[in-house]
Protein backbone atom coordinates (compact mmCIF):
# COMPACT_ATOMS: atom_id res chain seq x y z
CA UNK A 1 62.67 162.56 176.53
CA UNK A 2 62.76 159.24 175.41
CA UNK A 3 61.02 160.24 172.05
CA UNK A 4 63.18 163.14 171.74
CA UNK A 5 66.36 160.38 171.54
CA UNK A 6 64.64 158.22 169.17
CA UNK A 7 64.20 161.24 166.85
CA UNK A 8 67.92 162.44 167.60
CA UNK A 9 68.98 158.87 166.70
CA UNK A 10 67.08 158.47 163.61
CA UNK A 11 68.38 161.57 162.88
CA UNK A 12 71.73 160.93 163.43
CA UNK A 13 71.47 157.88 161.15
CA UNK A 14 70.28 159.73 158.32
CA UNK A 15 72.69 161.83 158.00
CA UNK A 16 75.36 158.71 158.51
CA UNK A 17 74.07 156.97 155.16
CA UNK A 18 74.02 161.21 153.58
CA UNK A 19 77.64 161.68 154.53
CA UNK A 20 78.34 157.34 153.27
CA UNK A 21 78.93 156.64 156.55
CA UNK A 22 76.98 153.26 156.06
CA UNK A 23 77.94 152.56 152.61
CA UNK A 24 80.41 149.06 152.34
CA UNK A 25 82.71 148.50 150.17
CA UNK A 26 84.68 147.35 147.49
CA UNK A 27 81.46 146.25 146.55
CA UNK A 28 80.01 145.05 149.84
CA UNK A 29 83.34 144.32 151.79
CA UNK A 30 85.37 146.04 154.50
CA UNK A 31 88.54 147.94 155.11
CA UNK A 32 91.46 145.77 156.05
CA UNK A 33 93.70 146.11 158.45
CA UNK A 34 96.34 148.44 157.23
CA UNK A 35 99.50 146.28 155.10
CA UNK A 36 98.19 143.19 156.27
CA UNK A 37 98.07 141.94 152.67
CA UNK A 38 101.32 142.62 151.60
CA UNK A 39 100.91 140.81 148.50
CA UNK A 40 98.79 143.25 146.97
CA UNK A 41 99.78 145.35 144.25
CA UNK A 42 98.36 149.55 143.36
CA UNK A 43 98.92 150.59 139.81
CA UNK A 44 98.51 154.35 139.77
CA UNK A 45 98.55 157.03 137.25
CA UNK A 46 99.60 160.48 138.30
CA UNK A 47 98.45 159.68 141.76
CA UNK A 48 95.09 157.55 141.03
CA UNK A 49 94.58 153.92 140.84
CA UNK A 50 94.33 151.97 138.07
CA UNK A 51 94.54 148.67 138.77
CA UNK A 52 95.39 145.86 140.87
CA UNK A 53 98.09 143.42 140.72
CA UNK A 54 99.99 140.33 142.65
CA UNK A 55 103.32 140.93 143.74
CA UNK A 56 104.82 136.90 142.21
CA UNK A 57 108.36 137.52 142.20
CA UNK A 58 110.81 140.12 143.88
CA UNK A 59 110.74 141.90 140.71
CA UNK A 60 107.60 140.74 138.77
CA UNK A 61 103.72 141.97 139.80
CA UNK A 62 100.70 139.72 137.75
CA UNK A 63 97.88 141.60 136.56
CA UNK A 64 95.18 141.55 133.96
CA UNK A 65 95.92 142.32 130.44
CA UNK A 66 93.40 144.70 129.40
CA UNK A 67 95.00 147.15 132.44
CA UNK A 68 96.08 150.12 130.44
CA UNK A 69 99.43 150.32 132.37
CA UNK A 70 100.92 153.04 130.04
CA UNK A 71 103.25 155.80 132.42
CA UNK A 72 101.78 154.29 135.25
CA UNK A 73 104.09 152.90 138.56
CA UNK A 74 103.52 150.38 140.88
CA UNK A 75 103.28 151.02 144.51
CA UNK A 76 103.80 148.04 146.87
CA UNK A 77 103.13 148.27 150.61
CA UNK A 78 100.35 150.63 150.25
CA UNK A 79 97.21 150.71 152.14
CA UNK A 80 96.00 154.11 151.26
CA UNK A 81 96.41 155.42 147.73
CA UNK A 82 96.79 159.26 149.03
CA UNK A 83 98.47 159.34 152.15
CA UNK A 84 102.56 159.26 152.39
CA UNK A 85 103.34 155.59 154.07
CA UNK A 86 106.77 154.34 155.10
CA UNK A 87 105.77 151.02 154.04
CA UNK A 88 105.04 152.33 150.35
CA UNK A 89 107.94 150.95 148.02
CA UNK A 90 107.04 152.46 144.49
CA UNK A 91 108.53 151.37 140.74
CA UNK A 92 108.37 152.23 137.68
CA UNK A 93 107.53 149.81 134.95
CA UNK A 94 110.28 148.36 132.98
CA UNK A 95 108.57 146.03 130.40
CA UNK A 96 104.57 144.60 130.00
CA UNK A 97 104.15 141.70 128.90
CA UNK A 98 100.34 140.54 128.13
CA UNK A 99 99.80 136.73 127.48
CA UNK A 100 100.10 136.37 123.46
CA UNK A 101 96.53 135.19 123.25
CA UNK A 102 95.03 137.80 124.70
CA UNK A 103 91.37 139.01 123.07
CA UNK A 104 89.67 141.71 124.14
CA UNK A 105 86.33 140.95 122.69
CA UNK A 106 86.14 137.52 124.25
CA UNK A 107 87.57 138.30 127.63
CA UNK A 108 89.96 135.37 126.71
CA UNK A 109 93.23 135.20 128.03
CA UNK A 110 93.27 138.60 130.11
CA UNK A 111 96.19 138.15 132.31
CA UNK A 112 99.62 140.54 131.64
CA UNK A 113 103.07 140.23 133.65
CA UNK A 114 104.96 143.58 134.72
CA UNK A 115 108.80 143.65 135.27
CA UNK A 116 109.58 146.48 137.65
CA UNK A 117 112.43 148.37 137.39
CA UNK A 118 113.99 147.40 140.35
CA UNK A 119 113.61 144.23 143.05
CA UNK A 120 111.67 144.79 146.15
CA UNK A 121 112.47 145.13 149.69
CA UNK A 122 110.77 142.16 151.20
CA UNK A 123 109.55 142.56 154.61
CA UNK A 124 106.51 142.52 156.92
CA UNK A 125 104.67 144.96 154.93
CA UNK A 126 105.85 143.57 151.29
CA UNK A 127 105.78 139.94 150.42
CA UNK A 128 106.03 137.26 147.20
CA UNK A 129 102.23 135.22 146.91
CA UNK A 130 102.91 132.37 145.33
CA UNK A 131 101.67 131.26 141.95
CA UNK A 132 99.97 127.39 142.41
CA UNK A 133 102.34 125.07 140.78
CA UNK A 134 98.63 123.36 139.58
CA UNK A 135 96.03 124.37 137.89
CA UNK A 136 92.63 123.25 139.60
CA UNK A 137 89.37 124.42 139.45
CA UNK A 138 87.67 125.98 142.16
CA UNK A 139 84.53 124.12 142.64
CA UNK A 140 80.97 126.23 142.58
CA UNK A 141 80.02 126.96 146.42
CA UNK A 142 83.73 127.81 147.27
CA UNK A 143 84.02 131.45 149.35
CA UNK A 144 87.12 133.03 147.86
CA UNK A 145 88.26 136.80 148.62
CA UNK A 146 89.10 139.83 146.39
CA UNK A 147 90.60 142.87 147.35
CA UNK A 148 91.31 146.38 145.51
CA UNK A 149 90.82 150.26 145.68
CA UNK A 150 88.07 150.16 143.21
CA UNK A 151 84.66 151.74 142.87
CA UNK A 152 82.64 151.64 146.21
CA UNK A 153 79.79 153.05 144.93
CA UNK A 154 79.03 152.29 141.34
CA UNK A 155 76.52 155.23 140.99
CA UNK A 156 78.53 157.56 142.87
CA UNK A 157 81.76 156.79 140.84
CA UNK A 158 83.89 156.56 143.97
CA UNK A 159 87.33 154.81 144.64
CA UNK A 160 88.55 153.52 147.92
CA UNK A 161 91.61 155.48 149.15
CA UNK A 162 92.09 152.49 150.98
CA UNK A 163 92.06 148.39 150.43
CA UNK A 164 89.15 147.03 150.84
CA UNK A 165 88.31 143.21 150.28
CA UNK A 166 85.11 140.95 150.19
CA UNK A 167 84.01 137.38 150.58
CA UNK A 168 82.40 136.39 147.11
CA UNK A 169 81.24 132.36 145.66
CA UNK A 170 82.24 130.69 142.99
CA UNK A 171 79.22 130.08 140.85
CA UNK A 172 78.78 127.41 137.95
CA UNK A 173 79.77 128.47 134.47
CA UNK A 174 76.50 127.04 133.33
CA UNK A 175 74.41 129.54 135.67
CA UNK A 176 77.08 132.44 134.75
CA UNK A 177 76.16 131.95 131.21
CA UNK A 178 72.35 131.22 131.54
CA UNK A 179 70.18 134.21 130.32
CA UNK A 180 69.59 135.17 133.80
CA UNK A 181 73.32 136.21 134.01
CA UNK A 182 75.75 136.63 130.82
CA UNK A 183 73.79 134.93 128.21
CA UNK A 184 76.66 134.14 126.70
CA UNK A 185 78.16 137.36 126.30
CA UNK A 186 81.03 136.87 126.51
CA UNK A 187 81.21 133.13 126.90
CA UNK A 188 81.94 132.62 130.63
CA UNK A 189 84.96 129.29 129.47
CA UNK A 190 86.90 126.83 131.15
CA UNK A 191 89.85 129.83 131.37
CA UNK A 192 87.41 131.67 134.16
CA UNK A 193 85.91 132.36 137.37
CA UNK A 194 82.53 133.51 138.01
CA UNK A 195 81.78 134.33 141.74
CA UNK A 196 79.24 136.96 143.25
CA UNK A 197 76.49 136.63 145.99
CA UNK A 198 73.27 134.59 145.30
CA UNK A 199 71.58 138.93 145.64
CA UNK A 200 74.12 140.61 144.69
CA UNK A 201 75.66 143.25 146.79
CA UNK A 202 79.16 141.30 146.93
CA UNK A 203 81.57 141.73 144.57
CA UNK A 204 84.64 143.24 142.83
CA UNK A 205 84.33 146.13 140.79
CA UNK A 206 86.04 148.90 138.21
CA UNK A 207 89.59 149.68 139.48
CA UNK A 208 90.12 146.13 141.23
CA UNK A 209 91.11 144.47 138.12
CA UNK A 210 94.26 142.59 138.22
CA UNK A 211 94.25 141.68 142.27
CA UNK A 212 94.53 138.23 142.85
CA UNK A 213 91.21 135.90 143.81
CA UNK A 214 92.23 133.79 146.85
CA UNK A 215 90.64 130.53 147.54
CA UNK A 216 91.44 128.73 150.35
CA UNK A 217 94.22 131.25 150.78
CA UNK A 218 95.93 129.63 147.35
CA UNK A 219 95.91 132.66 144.60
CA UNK A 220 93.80 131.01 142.14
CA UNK A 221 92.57 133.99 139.82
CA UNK A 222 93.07 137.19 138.18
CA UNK A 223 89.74 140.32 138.49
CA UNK A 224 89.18 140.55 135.19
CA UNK A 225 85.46 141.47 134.60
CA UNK A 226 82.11 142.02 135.32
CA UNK A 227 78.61 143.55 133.02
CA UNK A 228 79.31 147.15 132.45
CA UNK A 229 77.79 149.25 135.88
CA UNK A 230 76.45 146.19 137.08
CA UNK A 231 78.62 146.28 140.43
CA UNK A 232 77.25 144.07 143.22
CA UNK A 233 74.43 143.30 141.33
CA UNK A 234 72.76 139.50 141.23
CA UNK A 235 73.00 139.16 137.22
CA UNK A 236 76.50 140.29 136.66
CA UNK A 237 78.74 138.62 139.00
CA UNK A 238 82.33 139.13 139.18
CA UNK A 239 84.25 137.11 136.75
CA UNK A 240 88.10 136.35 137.07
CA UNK A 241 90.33 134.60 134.83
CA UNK A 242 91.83 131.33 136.22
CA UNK A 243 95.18 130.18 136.64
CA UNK A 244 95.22 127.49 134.57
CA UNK A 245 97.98 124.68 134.29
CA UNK A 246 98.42 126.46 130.84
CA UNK A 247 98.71 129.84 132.32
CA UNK A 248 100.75 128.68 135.24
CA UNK A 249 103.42 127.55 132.82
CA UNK A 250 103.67 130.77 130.69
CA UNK A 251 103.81 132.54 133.64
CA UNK A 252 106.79 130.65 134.96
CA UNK A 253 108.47 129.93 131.37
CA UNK A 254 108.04 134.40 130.81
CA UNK A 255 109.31 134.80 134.09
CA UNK A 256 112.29 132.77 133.79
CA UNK A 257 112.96 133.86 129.95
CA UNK A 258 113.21 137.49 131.18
């Protein structure tokens, strides 16, 4: 008998990791609890997500500039991309604005501001996260947290339907651009955020772009990028562009010119 339930078990937990039942997520993360980051921003296309984003301002969502935003809306309030929510306040984008200095080769400068077409309803499920009014680094060794509706499963090709969110570290730009890691390409600069898991397996990944990195609970980053299907591996951490003091202020000064 008691070999027959070891066999039924083992069974049982084969077919769990089959069916995904096993696999975590974002890359390496967990589920949270339903609109209890009400920050958070889903870009979606026709019903998919696209991208990520930071709800700054009633009427203004932060994202990353190389987001291809075009006849997309932005849903705030959601937890699940798919299923009809009460909480789920949805807009349509009225103007995007990506910083001037934006180069896509480089990964320079990848941060874009969204006007919505209308102001949102703040309440327990939507909220403003406020941009730092300074511009500090985030030392190497800090645990910061990313969340999205990205890939969960970088050979699989599959998106969360709901937000998931992971603990990753801030790494050193010199071991981010050592030839263990990016080698230089791009140049991980000053302007960014490298932070993964010393073996991998933690991490943000295609379709969390945009969502804010949160250290110390203060937004302090932007998802911008990572090595091409290198998910949650140990050579191609995440990498995030940083609020700067620079960015901080053309933020503000766009914001305010609007």
């Amino acid at each position: 008998m008691g070999a027959f339930l070891t066999l039924y078990t083992f069974a049982g937990v084969i077919l769990l990791v089959i069916h995904g039942g096993l696999c975590v997520d974002i890359i390496g993360g967990s589920e949270v609890p339903p609109h209890s980051r009400p920050f958070m921003a889903l870009i979606t296309r026709s019903g998919s997500a696209v991208c990520g984003g930071a709800l700054i301002k009633e009427n203004w969502v932060l994202t990353a500039a190389h987001c291809e935003v075009n006849q997309c809306e932005v849903v705030l309030g959601a937890h699940s991309v798919k299923r009809r929510e009460r909480e789920k306040q949805t807009f349509q984008i009225k103007k995007q604005i990506r910083h001037p200095d934006y180069k896509p080769c480089s990964k320079e400068n990848d941060l874009m501001l969204l006007q919505l077409s209308g102001r949102a309803k703040i309440n327990a499920a939507v909220k403003v996260i406020q941009v730092p009014n300074s511009g500090d680094d985030v030392q190497p060794g800090t645990v910061c947290t990313v969340a999205g509706w990205g890939l969960t499963d970088i050979r699989r090709k599959r998106h969360s339907d709901t937000l998931r969110e992971v603990n990753v570290t801030v790494i050193n730009r010199k071991t981010c651009n050592d030839a263990k890691h990016y080698n230089k390409n791009p140049v991980i600069t000053e302007n960014m955020i490298c932070a993964g898991d010393k073996t991998g397996k933690k991490d943000s990944c295609k379709g969390d772009s945009g969502g804010p990195l949160r250290c110390q609970n203060v937004m302090r980053g932007i998802t911008a990028f990572g090595k091409p299907n290198k998910c949650g591996t140990a050579d191609g951490p995440g990498v995030y562009t940083r609020l700067t003091k620079q960015y901080i202020h053309w933020i503000k000064k766009t914001i305010r010119g609007a």
